[in-house]
C-alpha atoms as a PDB file:
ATOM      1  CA  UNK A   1      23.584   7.750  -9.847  1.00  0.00           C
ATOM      2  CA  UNK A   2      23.340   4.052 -11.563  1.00  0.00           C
ATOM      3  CA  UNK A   3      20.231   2.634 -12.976  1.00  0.00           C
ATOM      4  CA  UNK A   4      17.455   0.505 -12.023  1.00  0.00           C
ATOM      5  CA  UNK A   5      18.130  -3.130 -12.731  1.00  0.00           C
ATOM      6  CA  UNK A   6      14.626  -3.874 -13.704  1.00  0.00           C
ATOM      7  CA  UNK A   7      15.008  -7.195 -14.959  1.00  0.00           C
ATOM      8  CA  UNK A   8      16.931  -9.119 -12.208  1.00  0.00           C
ATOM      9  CA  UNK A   9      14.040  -7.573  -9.449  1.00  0.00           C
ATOM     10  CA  UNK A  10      11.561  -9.368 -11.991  1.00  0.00           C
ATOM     11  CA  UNK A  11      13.879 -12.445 -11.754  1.00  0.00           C
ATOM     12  CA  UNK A  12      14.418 -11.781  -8.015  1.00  0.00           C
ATOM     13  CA  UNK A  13       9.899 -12.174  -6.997  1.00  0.00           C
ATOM     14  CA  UNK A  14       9.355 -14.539  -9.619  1.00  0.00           C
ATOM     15  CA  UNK A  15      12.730 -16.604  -7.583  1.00  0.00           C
ATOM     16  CA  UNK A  16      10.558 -15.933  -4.171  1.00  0.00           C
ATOM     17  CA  UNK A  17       7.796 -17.237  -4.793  1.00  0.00           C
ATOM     18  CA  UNK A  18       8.962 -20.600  -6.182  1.00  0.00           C
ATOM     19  CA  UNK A  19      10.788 -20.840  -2.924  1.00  0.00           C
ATOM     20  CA  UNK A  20       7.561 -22.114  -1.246  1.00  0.00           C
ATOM     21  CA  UNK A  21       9.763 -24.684   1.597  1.00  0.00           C
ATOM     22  CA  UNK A  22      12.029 -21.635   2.368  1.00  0.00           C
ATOM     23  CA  UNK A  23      12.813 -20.719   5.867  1.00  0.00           C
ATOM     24  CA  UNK A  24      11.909 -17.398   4.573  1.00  0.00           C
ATOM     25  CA  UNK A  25       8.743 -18.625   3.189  1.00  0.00           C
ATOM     26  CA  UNK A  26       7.500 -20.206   5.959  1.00  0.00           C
ATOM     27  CA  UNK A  27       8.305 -17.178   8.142  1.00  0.00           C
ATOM     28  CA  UNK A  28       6.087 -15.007   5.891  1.00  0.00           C
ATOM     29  CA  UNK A  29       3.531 -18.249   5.494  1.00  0.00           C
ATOM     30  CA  UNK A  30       1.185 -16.093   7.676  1.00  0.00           C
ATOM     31  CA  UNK A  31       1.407 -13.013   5.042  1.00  0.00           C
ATOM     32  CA  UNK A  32       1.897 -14.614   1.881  1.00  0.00           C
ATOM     33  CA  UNK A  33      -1.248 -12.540   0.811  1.00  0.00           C
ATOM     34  CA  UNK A  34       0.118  -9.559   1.157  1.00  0.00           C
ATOM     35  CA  UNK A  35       3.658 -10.646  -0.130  1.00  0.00           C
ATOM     36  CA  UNK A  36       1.377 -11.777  -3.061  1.00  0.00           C
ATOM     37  CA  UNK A  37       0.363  -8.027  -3.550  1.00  0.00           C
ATOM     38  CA  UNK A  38       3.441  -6.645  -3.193  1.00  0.00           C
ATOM     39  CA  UNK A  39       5.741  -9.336  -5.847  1.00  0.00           C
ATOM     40  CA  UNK A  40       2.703  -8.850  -8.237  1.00  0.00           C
ATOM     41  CA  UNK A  41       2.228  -4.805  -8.197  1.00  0.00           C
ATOM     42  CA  UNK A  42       6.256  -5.009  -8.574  1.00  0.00           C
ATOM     43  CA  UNK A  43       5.940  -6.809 -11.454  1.00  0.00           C
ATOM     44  CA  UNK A  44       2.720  -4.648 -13.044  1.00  0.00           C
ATOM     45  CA  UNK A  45       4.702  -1.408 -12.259  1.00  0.00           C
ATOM     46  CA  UNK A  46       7.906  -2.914 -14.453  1.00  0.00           C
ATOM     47  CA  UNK A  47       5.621  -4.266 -16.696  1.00  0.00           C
ATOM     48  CA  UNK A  48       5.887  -8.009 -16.444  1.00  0.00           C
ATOM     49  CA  UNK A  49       2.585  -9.102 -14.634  1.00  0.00           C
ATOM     50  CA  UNK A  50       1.947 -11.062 -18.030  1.00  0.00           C
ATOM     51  CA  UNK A  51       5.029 -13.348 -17.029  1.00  0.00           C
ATOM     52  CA  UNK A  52       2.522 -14.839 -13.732  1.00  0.00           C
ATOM     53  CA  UNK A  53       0.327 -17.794 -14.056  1.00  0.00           C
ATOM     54  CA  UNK A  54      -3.157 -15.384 -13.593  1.00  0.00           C
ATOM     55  CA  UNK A  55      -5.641 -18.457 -13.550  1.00  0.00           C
ATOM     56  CA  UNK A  56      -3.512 -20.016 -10.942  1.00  0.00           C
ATOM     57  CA  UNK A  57      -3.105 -16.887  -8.810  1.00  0.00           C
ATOM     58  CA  UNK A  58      -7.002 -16.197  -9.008  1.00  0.00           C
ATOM     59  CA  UNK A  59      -7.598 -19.852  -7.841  1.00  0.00           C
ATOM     60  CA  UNK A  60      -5.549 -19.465  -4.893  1.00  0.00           C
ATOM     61  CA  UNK A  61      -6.723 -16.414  -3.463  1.00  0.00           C
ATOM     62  CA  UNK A  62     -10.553 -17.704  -3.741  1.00  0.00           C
ATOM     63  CA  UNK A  63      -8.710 -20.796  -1.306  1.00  0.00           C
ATOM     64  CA  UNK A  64      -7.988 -17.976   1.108  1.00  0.00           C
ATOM     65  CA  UNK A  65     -11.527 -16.720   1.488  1.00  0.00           C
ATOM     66  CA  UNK A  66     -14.053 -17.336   4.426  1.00  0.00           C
ATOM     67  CA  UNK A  67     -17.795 -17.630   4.713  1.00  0.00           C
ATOM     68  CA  UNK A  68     -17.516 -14.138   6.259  1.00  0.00           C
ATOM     69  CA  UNK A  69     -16.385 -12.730   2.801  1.00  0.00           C
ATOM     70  CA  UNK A  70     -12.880 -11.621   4.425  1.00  0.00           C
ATOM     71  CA  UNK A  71      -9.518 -13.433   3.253  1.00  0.00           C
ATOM     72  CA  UNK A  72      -6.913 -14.931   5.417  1.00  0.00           C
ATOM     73  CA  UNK A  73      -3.127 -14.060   4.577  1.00  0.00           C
ATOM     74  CA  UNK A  74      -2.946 -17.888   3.317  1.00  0.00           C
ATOM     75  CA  UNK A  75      -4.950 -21.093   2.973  1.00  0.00           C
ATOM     76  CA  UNK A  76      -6.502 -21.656   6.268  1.00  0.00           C
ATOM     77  CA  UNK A  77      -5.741 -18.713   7.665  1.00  0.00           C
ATOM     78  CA  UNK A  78      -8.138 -16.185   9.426  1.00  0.00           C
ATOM     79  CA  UNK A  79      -9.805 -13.647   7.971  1.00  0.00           C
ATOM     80  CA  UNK A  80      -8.135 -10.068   8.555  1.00  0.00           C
ATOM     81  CA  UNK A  81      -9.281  -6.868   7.110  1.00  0.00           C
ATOM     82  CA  UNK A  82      -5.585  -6.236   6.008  1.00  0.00           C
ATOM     83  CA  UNK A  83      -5.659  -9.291   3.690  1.00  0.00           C
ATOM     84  CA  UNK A  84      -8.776  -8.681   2.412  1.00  0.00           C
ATOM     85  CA  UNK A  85      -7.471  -5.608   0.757  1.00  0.00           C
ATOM     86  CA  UNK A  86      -4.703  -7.448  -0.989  1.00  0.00           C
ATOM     87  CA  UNK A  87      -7.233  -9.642  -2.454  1.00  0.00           C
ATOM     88  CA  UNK A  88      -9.105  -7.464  -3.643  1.00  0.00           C
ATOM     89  CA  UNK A  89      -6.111  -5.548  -4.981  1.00  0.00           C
ATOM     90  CA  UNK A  90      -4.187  -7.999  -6.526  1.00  0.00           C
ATOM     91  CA  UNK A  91      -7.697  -9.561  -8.488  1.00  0.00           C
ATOM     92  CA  UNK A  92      -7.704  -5.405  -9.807  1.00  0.00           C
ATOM     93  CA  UNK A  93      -4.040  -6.367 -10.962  1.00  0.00           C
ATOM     94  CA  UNK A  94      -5.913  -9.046 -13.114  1.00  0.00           C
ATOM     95  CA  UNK A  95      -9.115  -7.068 -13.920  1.00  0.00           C
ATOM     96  CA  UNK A  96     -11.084  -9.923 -11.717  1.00  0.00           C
ATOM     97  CA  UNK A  97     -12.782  -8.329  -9.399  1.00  0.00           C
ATOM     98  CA  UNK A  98     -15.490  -9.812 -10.713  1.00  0.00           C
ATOM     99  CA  UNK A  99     -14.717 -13.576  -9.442  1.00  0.00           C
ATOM    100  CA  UNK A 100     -15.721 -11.810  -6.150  1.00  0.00           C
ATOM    101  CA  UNK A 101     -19.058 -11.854  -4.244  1.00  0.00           C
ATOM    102  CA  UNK A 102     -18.485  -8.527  -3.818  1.00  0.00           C
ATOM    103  CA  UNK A 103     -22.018  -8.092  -1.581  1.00  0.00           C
ATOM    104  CA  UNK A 104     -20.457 -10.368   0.784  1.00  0.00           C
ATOM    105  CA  UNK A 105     -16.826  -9.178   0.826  1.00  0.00           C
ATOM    106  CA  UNK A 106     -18.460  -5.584   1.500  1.00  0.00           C
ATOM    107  CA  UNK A 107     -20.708  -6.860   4.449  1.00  0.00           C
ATOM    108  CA  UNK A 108     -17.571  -8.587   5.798  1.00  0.00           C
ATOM    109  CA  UNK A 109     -15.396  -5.232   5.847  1.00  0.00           C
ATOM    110  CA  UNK A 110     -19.136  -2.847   7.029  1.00  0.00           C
ATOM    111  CA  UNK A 111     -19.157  -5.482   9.940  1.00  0.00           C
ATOM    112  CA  UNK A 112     -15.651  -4.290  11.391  1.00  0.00           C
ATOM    113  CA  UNK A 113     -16.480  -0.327  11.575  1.00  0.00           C
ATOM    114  CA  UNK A 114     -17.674   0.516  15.288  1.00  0.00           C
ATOM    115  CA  UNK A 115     -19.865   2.867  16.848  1.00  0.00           C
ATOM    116  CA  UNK A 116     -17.303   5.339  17.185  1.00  0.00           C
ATOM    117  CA  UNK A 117     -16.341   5.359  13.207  1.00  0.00           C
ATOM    118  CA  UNK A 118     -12.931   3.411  13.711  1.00  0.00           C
ATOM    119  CA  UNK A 119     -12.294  -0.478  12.291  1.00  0.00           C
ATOM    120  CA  UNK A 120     -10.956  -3.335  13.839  1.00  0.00           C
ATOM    121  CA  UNK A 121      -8.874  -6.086  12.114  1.00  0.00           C
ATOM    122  CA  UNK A 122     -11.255  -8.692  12.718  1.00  0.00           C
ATOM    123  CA  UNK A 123     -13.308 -10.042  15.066  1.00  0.00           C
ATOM    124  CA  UNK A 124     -10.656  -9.750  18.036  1.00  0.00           C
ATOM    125  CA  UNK A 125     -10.942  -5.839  18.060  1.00  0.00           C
ATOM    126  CA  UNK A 126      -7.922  -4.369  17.303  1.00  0.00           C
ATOM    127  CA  UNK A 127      -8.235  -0.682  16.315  1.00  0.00           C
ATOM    128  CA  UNK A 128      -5.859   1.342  14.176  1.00  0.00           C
ATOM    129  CA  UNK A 129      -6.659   3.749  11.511  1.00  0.00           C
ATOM    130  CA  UNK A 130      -4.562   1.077   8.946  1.00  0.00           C
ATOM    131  CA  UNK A 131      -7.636  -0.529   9.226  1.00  0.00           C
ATOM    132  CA  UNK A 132      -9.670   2.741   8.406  1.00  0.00           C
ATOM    133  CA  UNK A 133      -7.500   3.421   5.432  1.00  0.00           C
ATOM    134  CA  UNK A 134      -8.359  -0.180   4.669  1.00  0.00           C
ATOM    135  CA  UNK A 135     -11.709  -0.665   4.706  1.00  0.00           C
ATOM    136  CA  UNK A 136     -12.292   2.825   2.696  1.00  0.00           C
ATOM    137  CA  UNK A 137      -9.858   1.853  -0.308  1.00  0.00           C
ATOM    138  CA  UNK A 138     -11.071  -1.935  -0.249  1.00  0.00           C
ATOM    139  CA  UNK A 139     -14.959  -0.829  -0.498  1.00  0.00           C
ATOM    140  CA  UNK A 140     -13.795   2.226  -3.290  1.00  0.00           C
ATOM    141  CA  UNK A 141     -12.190  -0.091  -5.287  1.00  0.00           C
ATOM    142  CA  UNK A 142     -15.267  -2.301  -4.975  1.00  0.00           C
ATOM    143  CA  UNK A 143     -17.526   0.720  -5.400  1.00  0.00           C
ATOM    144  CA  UNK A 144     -19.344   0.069  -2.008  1.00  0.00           C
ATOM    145  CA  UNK A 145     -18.451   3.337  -0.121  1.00  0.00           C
ATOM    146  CA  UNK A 146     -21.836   3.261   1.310  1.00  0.00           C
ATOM    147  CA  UNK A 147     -21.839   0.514   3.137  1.00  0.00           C
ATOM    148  CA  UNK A 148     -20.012   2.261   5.853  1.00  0.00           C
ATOM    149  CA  UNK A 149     -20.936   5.711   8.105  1.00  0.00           C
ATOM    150  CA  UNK A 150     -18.488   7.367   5.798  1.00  0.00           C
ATOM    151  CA  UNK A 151     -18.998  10.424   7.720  1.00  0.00           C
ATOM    152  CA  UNK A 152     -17.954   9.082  11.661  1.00  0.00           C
ATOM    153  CA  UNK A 153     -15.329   7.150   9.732  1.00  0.00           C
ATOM    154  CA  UNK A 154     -13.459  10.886   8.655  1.00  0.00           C
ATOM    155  CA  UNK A 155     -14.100  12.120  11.727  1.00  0.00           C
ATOM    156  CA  UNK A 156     -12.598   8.976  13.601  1.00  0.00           C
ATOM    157  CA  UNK A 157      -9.788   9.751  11.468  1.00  0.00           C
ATOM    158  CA  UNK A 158      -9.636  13.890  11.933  1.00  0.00           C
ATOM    159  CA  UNK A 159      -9.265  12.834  15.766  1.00  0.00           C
ATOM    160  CA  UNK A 160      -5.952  10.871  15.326  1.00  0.00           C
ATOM    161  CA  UNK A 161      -4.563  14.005  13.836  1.00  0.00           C
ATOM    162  CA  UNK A 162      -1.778  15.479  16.353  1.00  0.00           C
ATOM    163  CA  UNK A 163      -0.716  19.133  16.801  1.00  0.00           C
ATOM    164  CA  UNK A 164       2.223  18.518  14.533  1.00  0.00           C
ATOM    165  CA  UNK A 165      -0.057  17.905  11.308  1.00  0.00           C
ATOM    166  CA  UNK A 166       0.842  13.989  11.363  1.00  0.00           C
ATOM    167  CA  UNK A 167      -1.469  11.220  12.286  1.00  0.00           C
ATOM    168  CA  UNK A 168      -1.386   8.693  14.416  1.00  0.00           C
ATOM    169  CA  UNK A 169      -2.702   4.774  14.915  1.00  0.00           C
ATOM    170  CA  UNK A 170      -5.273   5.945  17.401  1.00  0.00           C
ATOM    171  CA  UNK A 171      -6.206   9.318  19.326  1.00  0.00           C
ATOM    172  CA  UNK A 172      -3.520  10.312  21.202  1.00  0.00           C
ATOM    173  CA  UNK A 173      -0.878   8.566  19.249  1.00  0.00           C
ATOM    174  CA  UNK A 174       2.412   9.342  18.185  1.00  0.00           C
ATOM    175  CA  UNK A 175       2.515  10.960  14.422  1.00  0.00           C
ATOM    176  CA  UNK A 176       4.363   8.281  12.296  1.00  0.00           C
ATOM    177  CA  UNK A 177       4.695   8.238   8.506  1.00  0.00           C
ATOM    178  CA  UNK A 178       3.056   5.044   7.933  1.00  0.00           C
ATOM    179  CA  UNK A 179      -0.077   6.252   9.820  1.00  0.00           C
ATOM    180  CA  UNK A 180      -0.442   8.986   8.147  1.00  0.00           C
ATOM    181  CA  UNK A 181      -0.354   7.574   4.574  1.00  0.00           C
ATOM    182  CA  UNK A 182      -3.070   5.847   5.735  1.00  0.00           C
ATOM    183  CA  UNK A 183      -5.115   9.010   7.397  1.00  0.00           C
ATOM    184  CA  UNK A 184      -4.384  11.019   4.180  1.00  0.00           C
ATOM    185  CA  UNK A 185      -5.408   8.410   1.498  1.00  0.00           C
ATOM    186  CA  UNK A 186      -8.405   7.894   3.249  1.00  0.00           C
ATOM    187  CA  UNK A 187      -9.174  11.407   3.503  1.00  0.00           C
ATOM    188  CA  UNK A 188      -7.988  11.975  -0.282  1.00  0.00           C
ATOM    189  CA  UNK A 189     -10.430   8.810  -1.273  1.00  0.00           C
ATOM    190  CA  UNK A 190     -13.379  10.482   0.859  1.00  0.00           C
ATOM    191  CA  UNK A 191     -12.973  13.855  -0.463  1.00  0.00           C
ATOM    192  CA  UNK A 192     -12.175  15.130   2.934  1.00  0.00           C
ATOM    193  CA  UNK A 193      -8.390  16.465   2.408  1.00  0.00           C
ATOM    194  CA  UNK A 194      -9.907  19.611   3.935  1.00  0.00           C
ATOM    195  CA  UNK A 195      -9.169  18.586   7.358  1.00  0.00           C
ATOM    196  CA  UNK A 196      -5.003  18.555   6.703  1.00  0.00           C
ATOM    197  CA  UNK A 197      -3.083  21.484   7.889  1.00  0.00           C
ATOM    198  CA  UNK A 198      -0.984  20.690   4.196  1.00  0.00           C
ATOM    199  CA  UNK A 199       1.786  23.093   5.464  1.00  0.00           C
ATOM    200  CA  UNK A 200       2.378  21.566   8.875  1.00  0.00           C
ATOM    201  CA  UNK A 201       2.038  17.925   7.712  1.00  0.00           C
ATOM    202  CA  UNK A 202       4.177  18.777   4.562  1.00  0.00           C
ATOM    203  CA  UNK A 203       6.653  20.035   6.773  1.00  0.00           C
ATOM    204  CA  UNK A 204       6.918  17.561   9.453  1.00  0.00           C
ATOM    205  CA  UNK A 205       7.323  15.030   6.372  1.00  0.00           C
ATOM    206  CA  UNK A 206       9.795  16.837   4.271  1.00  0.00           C
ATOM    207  CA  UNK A 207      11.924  16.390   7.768  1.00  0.00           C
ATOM    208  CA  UNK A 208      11.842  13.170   7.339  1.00  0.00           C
ATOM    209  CA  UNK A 209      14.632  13.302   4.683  1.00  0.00           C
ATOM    210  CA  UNK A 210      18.464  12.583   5.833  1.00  0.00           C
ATOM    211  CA  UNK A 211      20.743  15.288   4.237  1.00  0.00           C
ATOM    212  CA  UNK A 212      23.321  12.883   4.243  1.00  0.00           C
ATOM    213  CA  UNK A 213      21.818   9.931   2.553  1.00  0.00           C
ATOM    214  CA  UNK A 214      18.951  11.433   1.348  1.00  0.00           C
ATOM    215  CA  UNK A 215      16.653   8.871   2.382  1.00  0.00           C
ATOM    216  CA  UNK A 216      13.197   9.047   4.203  1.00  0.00           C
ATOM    217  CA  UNK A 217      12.687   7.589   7.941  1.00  0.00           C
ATOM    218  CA  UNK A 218       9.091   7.320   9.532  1.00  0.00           C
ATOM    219  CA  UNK A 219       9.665   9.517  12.491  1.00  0.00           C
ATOM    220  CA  UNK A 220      11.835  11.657  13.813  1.00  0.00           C
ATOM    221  CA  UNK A 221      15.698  10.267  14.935  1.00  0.00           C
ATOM    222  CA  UNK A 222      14.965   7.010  13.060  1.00  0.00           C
ATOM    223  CA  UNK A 223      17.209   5.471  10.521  1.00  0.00           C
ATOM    224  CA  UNK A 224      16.071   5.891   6.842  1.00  0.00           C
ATOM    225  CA  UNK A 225      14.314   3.321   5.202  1.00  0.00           C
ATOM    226  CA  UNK A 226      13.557   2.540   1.174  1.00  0.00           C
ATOM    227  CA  UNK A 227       9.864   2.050   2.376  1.00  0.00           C
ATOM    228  CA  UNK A 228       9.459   5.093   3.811  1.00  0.00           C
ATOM    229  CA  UNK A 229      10.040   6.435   0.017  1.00  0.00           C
ATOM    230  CA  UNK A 230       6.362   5.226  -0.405  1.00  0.00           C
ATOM    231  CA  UNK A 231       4.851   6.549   3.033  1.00  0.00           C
ATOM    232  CA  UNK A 232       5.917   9.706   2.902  1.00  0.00           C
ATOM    233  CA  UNK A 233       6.553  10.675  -0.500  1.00  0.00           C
ATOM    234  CA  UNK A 234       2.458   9.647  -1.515  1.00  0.00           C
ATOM    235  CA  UNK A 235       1.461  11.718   1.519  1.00  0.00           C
ATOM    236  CA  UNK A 236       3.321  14.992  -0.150  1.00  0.00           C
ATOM    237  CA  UNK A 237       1.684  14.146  -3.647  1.00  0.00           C
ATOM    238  CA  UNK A 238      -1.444  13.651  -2.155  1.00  0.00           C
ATOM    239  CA  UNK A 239      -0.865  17.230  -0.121  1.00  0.00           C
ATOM    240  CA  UNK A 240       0.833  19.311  -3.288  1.00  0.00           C
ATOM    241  CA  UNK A 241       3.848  19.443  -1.231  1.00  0.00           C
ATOM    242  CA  UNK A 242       6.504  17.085  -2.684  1.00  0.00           C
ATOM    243  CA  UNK A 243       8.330  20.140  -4.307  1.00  0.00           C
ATOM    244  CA  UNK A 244       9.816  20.565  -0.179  1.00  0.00           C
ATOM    245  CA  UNK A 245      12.090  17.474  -0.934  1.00  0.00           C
ATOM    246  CA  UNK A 246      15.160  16.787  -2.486  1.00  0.00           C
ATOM    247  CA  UNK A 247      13.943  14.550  -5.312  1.00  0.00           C
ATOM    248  CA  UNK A 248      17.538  13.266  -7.230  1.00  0.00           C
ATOM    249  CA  UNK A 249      19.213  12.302  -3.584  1.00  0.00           C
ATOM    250  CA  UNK A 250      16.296  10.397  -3.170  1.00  0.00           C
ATOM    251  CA  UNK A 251      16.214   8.273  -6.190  1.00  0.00           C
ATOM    252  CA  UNK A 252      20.008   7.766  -5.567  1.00  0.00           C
ATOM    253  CA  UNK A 253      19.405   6.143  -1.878  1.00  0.00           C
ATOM    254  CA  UNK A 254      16.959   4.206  -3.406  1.00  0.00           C
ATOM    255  CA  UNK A 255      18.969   2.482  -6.420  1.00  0.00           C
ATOM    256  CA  UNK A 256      21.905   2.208  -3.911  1.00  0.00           C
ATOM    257  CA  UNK A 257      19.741  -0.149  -2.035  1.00  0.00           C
ATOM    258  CA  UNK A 258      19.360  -2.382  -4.723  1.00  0.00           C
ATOM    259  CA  UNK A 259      20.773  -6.367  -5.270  1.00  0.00           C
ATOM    260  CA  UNK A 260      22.990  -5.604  -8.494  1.00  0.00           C
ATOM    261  CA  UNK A 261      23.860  -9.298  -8.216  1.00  0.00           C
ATOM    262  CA  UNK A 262      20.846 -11.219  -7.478  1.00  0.00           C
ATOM    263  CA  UNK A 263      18.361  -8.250  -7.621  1.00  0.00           C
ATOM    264  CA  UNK A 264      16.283  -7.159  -4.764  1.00  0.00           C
ATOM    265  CA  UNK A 265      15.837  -4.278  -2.542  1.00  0.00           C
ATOM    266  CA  UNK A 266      16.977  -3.665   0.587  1.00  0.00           C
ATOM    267  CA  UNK A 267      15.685  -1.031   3.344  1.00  0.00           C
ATOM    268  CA  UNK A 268      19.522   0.471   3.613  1.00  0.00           C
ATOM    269  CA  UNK A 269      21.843  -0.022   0.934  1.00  0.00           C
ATOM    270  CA  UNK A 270      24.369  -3.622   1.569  1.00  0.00           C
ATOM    271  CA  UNK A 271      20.970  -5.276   4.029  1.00  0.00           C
ATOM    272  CA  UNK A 272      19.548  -8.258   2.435  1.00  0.00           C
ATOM    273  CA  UNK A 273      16.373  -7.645   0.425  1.00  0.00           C
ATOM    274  CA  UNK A 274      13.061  -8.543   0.687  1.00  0.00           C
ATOM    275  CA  UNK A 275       9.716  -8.547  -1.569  1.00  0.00           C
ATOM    276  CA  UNK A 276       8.366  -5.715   1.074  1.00  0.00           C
ATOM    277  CA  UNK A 277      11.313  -3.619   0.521  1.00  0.00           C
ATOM    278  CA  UNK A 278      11.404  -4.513  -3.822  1.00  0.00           C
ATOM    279  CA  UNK A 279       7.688  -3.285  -3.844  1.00  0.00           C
ATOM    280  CA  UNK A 280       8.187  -0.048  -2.090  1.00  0.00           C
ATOM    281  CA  UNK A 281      11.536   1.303  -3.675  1.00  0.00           C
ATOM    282  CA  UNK A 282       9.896   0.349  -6.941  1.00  0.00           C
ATOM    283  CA  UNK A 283       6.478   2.301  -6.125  1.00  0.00           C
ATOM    284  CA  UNK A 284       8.480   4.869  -4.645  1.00  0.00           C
ATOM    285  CA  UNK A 285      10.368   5.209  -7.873  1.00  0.00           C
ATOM    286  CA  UNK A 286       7.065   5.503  -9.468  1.00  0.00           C
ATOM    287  CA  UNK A 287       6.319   8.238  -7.752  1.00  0.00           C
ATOM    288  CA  UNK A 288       9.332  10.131  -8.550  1.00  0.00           C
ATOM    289  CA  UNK A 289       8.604   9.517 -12.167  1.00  0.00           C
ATOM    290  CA  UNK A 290      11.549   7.752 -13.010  1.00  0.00           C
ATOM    291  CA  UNK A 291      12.085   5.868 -16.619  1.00  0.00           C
ATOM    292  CA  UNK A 292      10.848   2.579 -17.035  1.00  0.00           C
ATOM    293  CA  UNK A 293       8.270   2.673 -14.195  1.00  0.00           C
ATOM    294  CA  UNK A 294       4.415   2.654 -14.621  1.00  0.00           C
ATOM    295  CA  UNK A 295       2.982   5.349 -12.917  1.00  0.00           C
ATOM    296  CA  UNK A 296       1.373   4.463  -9.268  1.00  0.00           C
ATOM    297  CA  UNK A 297      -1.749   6.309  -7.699  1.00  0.00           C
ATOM    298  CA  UNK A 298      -0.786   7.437  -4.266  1.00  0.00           C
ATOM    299  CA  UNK A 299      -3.946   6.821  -2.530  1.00  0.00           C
ATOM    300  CA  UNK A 300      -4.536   3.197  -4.182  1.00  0.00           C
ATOM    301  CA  UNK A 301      -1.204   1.904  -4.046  1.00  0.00           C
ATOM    302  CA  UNK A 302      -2.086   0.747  -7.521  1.00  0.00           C
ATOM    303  CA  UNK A 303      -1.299   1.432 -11.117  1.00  0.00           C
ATOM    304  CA  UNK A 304      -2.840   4.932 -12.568  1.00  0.00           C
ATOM    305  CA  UNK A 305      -3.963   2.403 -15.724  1.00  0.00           C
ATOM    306  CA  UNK A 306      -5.821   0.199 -13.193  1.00  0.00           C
ATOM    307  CA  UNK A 307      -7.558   3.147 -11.132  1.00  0.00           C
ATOM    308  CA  UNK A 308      -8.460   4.582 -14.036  1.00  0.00           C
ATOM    309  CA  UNK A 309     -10.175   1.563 -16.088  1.00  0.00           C
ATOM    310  CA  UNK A 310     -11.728   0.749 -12.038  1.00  0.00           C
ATOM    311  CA  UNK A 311     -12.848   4.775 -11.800  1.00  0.00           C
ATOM    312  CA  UNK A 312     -12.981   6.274 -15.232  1.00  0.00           C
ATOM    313  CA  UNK A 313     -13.618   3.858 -17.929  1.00  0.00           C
ATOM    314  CA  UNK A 314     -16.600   2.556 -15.512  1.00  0.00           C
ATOM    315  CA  UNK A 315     -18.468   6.171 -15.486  1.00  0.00           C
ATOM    316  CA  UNK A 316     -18.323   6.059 -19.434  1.00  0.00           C
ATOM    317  CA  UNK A 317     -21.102   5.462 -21.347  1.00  0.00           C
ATOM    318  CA  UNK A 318     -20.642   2.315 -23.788  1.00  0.00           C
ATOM    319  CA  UNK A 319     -21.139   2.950 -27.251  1.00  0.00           C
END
């Protein structure tokens, strides 16, 4: 089956991001935020966050931040809901949530829900139940839940729910993995996992695995995909169903698309890799328990250790 090569995907994101003048890196200028989240969880899972500059990383994404409390995905960049959730996830990485105005932040994120429950991205108006999965982790996480209608925010979400047991990015939309990670973490966060036919959904998602390969795709006739190993495999933890797939093919797909050279992870094995890519085979492994790999909460996309000391520790009384 071959093993993980842990240290040369450390080498690989710590390589990436000194690459700042990169054709990639200007590409992915616009979304360095979230390529900041994704490098840096990488690195937590495998246990080498301590090898990042934390002061320096802190400092820059208080550059990215607006009056309106949202981030941009870089320096002068406009605020977007979706990088104001890496923020605020990759200062949890560093236990610095604190550094945050978090009143403001929350006010930014409240400001986005609509009259109908859903979220846009920002002030353009953009809906897509991302954004609803968004909004509810960031203000969890920042323990500000009730900022929002939490209530017309579920039920925004119950009504993107298809007659196949997926979700989709609004009503009416086709079911596709990625939108319903997002439907069923918010759900799982609100306490509303009531509202998932579990059988269906499991069903439609343990289809998603190619008997051949044994990788996951995001809809039906698609090509597998290494990120789709994080999609759909929290969705079946979150929904007791991840028994329904074949567990060992899948960690084999996934190590085959690694960089044994330079290190990496690709989407299919022999493509060129990416930090997107790394991140998810990596959390994906996490999820399949594998050796060597911090455990990863399925609805937070975050480490269990982190959730825990944001959730538990919190609620205990000091001594």
């Amino acid at each position: 089956m071959g093993e993980l090569a842990a240290e040369k995907h450390v080498r690989y994101i710590l390589a990436v991001e000194k690459k700042k003048d990169s054709y990639e890196a200007l590409l992915m200028e616009h979304l360095r935020m979230n390529g900041a989240y994704w490098g840096l969880t990488t690195l937590d899972l495998l246990g080498k966050l301590g090898v990042v500059d934390e002061a320096e990383v802190v400092s820059w994404i208080m550059e990215c931040q607006h009056e309106s409390g949202g981030f941009g995905g870089n320096v002068g960049h406009d605020p977007h809901i979706l990088y104001t959730l890496s923020a605020v996830q990759v200062l949890a990485l560093f236990d610095k949530i604190h550094v945050l105005d978090i009143d403001k932040v929350a006010s930014y994120i409240a400001s986005l829900q609509n009259e109908d429950g859903s979220f846009s991205g920002d002030i353009w108006g953009e809906v897509d139940t991302r954004f609803s999965y968004i909004a509810i982790c960031a203000l969890s996480l920042l323990h500000q839940l009730a900022r929002i209608h939490v209530e017309k925010a579920v039920n925004y979400i119950v009504s993107c729910k298809n007659m196949d047991g997926g979700f989709g990015c609004t009503p009416g939309a086709e079911s596709h993995a990625g939108q319903i990670f997002c439907c069923v973490a918010a759900l799982a966060i609100t306490g509303s996992l009531h509202h998932v036919d579990q059988d269906r959904l499991g069903w439609w998602l343990c289809e998603r695995q190619d008997n051949k390969s044994g990788g996951l795709n995001g809809r039906p006739e698609k090509l597998p995909d290494v990120c789709y190993s994080w999609w759909v495999l929290s969705s079946l933890i979150m929904i007791d169903r991840v028994h329904w797939i074949d567990k060992n093919k899948l960690i084999k797909f996934i190590l085959g698309c690694q960089d044994l050279e330079k290190g990496g992870i690709s989407d299919r094995p022999d493509d060129a890799v990416d930090v997107f890519h790394t991140y998810f085979g990596i959390a994906g492994l996490s999820l399949l328990e594998y050796p060597g790999v911090k455990p990863i909460d399925p609805a937070y996309a975050l480490p269990v250790d982190l959730v825990d000391r944001i959730f538990v520790l919190r609620r205990q009384p000091k001594a």
